[in-house]
Protein backbone atom coordinates (compact mmCIF):
# COMPACT_ATOMS: atom_id res chain seq x y z
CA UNK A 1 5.65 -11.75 -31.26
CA UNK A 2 5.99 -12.06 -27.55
CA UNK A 3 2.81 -13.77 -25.78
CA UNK A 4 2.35 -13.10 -21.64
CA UNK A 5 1.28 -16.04 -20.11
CA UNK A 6 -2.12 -15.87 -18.70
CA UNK A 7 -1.00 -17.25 -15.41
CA UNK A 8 0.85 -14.54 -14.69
CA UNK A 9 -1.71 -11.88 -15.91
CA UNK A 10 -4.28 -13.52 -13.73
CA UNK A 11 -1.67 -13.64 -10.84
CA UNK A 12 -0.77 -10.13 -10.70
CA UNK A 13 -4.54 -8.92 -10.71
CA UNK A 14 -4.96 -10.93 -7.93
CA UNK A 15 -1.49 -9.14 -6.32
CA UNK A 16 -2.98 -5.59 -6.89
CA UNK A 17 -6.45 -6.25 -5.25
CA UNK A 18 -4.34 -8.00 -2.17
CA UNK A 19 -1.15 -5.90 -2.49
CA UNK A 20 -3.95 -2.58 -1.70
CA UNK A 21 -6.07 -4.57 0.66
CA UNK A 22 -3.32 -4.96 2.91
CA UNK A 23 -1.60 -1.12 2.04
CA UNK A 24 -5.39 -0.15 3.75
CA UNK A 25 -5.65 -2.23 6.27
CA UNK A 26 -1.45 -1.26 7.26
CA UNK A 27 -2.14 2.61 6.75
CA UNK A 28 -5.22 2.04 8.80
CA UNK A 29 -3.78 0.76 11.66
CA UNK A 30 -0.62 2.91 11.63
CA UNK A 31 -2.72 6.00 11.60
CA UNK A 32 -4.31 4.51 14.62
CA UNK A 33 -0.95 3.80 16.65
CA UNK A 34 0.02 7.68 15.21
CA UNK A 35 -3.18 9.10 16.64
CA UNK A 36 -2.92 7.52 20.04
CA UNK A 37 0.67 9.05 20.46
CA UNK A 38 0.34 12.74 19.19
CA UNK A 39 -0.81 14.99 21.90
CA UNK A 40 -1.01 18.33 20.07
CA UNK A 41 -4.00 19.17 17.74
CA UNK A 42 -1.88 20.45 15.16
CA UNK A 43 0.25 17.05 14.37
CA UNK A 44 -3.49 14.98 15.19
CA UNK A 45 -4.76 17.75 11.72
CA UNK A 46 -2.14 15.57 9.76
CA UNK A 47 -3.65 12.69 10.59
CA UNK A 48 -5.06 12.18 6.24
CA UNK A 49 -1.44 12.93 4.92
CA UNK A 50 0.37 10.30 7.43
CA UNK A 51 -2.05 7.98 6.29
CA UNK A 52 -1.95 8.96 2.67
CA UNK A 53 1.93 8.91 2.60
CA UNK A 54 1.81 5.30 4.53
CA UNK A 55 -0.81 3.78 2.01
CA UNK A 56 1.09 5.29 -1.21
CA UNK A 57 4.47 4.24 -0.11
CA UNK A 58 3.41 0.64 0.61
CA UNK A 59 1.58 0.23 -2.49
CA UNK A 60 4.32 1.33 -3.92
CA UNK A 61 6.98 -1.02 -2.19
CA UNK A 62 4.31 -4.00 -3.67
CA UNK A 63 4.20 -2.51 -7.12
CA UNK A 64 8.21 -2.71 -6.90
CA UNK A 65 8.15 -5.87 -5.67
CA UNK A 66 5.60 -7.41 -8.81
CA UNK A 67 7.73 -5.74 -10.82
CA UNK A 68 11.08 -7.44 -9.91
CA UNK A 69 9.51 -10.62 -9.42
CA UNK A 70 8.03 -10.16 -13.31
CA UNK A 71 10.79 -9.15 -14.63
């Protein structure tokens, strides 16, 4: 039977809560610079999906990242 070494379990919990700190804190700010160079009320109303699509996708590109460094 195959063990995981506890290192690495500990390690990648400690990826996730950093990898989504920094997904907010990026999504945050990019919604920011987005909002300061819409003019039109309409693209300012998509202001939650830009952010959600900016904080999934760079989750995301960390999750990838764990994965191919795991595996």
């Amino acid at each position: 039977m195959n063990y995981v070494n506890p290192w690495l379990s500990l390690m990648s919990f400690v990826y996730f809560i950093v990898a989504g700190f920094i997904s907010f804190v990026l999504s945050r700010k990019l919604v920011e610079i987005y909002l300061e160079k819409v003019e039109t009320k309409f693209l300012k109303s998509l202001e939650p999906i830009i952010g959600t699509v900016i904080f999934c996708g760079s989750f995301g590109l960390s999750l990838i990242i764990l994965y191919y460094i795991l595996t």
